[in-house]
C-alpha atoms as a PDB file:
ATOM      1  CA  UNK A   1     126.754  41.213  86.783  1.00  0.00           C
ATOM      2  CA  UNK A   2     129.137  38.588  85.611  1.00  0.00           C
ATOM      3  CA  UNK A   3     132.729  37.919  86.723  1.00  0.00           C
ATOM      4  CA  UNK A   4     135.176  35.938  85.222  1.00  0.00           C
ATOM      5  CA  UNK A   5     137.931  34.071  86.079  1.00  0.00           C
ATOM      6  CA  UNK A   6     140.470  31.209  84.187  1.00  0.00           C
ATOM      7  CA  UNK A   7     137.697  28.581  84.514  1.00  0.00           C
ATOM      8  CA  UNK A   8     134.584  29.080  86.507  1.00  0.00           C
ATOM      9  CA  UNK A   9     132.130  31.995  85.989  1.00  0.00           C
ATOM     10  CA  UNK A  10     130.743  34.083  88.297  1.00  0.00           C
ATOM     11  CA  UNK A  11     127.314  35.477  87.691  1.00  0.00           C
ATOM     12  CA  UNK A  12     124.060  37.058  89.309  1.00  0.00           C
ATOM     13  CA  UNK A  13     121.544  34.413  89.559  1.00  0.00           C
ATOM     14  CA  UNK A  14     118.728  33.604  86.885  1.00  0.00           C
ATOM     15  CA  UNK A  15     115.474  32.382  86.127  1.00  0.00           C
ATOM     16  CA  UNK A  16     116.652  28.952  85.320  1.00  0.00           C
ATOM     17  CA  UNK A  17     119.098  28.223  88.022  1.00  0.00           C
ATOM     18  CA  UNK A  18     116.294  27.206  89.889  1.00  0.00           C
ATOM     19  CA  UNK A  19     116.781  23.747  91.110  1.00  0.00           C
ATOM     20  CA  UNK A  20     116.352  23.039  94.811  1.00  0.00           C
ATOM     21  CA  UNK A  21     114.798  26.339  96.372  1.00  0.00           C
ATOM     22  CA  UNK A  22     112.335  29.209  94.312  1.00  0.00           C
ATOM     23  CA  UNK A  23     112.385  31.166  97.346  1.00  0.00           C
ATOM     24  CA  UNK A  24     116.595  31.293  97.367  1.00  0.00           C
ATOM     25  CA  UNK A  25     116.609  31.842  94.150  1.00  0.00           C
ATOM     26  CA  UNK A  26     114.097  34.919  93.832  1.00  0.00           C
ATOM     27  CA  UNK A  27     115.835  36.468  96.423  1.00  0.00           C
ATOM     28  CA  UNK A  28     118.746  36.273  94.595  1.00  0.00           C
ATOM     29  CA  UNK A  29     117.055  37.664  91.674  1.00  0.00           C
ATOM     30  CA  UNK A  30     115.937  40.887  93.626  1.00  0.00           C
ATOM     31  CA  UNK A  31     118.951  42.003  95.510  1.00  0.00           C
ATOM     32  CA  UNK A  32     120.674  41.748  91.828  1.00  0.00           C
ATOM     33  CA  UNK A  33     118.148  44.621  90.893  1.00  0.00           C
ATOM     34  CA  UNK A  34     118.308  46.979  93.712  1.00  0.00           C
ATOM     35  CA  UNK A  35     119.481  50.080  93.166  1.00  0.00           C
ATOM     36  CA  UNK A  36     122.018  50.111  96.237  1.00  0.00           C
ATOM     37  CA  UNK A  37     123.527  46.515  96.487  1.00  0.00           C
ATOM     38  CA  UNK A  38     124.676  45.566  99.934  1.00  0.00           C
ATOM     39  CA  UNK A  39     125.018  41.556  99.344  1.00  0.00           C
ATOM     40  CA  UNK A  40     126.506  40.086  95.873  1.00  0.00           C
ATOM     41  CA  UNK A  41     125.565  36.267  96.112  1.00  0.00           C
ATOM     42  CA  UNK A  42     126.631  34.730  92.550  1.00  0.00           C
ATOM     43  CA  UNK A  43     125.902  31.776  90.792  1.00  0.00           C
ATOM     44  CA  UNK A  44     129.429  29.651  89.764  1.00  0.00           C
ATOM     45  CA  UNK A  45     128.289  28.071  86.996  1.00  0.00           C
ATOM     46  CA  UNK A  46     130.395  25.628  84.814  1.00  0.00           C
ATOM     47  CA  UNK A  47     132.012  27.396  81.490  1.00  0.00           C
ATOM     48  CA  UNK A  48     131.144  24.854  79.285  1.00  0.00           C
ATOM     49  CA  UNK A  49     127.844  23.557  79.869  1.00  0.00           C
ATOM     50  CA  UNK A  50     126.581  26.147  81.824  1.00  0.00           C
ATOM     51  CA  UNK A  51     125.504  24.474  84.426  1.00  0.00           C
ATOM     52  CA  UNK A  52     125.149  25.868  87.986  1.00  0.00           C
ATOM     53  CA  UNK A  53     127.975  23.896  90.516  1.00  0.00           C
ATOM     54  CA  UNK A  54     127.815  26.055  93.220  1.00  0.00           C
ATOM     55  CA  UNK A  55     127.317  29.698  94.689  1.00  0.00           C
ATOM     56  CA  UNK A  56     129.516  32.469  96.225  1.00  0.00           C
ATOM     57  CA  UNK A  57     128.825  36.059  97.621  1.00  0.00           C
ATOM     58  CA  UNK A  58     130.408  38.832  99.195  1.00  0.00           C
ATOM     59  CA  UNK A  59     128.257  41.920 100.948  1.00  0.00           C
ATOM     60  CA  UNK A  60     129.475  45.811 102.324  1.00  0.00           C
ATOM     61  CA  UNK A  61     128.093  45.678 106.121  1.00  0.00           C
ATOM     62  CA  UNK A  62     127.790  49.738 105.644  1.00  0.00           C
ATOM     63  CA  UNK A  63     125.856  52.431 102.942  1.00  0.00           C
ATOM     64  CA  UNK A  64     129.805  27.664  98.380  1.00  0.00           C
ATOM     65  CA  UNK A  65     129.095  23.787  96.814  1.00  0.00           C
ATOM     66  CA  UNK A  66     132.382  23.186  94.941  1.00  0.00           C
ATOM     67  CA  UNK A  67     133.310  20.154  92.714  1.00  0.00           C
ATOM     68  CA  UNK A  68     136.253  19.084  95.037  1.00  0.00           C
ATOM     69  CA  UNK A  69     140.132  19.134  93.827  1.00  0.00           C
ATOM     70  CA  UNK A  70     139.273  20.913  90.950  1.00  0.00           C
ATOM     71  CA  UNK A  71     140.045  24.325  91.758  1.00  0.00           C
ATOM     72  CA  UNK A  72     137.204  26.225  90.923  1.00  0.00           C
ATOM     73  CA  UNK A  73     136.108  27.219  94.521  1.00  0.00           C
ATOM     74  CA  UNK A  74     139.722  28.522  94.756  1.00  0.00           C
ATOM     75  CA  UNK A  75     139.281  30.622  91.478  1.00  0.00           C
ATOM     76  CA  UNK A  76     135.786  31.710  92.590  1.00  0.00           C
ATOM     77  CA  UNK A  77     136.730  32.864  95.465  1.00  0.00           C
ATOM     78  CA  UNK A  78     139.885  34.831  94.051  1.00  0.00           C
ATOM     79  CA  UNK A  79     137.940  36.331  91.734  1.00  0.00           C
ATOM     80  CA  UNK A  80     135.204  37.960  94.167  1.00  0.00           C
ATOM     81  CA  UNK A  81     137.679  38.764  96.895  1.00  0.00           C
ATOM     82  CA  UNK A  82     139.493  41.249  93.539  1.00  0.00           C
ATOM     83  CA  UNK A  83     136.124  42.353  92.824  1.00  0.00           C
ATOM     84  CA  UNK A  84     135.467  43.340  96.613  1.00  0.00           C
ATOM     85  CA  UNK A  85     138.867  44.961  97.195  1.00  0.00           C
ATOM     86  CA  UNK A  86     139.164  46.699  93.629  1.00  0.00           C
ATOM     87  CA  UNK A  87     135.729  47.252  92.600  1.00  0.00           C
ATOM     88  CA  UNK A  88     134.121  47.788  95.881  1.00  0.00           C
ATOM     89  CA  UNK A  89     136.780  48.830  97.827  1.00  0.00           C
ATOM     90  CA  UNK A  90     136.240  46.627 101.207  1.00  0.00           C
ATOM     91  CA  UNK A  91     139.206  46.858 103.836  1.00  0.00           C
ATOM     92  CA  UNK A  92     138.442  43.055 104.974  1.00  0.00           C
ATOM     93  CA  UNK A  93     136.860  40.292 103.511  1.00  0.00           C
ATOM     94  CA  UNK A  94     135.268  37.804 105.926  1.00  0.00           C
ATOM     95  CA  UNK A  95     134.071  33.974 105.016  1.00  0.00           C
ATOM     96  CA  UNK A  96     132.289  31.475 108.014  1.00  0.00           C
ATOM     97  CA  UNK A  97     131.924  27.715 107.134  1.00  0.00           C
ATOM     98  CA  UNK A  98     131.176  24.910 109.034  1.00  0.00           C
ATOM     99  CA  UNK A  99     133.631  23.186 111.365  1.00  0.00           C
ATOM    100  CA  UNK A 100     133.461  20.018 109.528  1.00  0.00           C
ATOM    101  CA  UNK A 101     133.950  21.397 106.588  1.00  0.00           C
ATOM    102  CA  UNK A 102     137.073  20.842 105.899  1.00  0.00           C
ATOM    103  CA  UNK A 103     137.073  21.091 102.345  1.00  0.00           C
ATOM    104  CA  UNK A 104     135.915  25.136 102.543  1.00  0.00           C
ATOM    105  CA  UNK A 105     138.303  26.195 105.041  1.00  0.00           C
ATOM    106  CA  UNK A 106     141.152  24.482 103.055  1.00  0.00           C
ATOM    107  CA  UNK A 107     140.370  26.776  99.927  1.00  0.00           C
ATOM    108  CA  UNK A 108     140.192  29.813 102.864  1.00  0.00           C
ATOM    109  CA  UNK A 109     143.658  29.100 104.010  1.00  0.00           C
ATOM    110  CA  UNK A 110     144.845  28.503 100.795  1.00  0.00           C
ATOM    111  CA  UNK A 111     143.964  32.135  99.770  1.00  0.00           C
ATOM    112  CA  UNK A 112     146.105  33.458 102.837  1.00  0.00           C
ATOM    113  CA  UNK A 113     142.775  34.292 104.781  1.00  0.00           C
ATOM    114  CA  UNK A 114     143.395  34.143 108.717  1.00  0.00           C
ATOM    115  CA  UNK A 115     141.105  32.018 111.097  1.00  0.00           C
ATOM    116  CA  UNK A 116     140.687  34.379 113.461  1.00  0.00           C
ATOM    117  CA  UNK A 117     137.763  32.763 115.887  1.00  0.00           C
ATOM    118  CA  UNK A 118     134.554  29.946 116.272  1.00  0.00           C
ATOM    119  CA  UNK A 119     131.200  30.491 116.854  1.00  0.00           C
ATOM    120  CA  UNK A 120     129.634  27.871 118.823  1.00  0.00           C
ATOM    121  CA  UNK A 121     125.779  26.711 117.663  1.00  0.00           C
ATOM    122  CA  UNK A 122     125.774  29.131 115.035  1.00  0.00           C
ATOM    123  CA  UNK A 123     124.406  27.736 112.426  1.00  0.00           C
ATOM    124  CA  UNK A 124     121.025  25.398 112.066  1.00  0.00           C
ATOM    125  CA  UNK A 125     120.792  23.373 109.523  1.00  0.00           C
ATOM    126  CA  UNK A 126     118.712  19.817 108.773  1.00  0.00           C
ATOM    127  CA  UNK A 127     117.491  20.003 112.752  1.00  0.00           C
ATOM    128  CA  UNK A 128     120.959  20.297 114.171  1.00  0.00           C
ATOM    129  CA  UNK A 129     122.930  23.211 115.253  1.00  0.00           C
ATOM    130  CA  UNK A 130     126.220  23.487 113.901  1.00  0.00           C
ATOM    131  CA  UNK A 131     129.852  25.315 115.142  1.00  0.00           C
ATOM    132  CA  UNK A 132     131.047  27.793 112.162  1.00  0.00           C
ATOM    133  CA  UNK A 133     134.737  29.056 111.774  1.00  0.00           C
ATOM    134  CA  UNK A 134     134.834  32.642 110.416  1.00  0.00           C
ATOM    135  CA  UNK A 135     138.333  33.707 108.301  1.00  0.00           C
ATOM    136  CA  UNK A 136     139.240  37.060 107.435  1.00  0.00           C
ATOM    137  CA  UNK A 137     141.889  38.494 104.837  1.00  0.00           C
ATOM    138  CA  UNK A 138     142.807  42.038 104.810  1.00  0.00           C
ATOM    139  CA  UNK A 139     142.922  44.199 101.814  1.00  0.00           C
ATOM    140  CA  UNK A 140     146.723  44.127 100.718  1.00  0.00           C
ATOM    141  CA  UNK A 141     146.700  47.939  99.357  1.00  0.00           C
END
């Protein structure tokens, strides 16, 4: 699958954006292939070189590293959250990050999703537990 917006690229992971995990990325490669797909996690990759500057995803619950100031988390993110409401059909779209991550939840607000709660400890990562805010944004139609 490969979405595209103005600048960045959205596409199902590959073979050679592996870089820091195999394991990530080859179970990226299999939930692109199943028959019934539940979870959409996309590689952003760069349109002119091609290289790989962050990720995105979006999954059905039934049957991001961004190059800051740039915009291209913005676009990414605008471009799944049409594919989810027009392609897919979803009535809400729903996005965690970390508390301190000020940076995600900017882009989050910025597309007119709603903070709408915080999970405390949610979230382990490099031996620390970590609080996660979780927006939503409604389909508009």
């Amino acid at each position: 699958m490969e979405l595209k917006s103005k600048r960045p690229v959205l596409r199902d992971h590959i073979v050679s954006d592996w870089k820091d995990s195999k394991e990530f990325v080859e179970a990226m490669i299999k939930q692109s292939i199943e028959s019934v797909r539940y979870k959409f996690d996309l590689a952003v990759f760069h349109p002119e070189d091609g290289k790989v500057i962050g990720g995105i995803g979006i999954r059905r619950t039934s049957a991001l590293s961004m190059i800051a100031d740039l915009g291209y988390a913005t676009e990414a993110a605008s471009t799944i959250f049409k594919f989810g409401f027009e392609q897919l059909g979803l009535a809400l779209i729903y996005a965690n990050c970390d508390c301190e991550n000020s940076a995600s939840y900017k882009v989050m607000e910025k597309l007119g999703m709603r903070k709408v709660g915080t999970s405390l400890k949610d979230k382990e990562f490099k031996g620390a537990w970590h609080d996660r805010y979780r927006y939503e944004i409604l389909n508009p139609n």
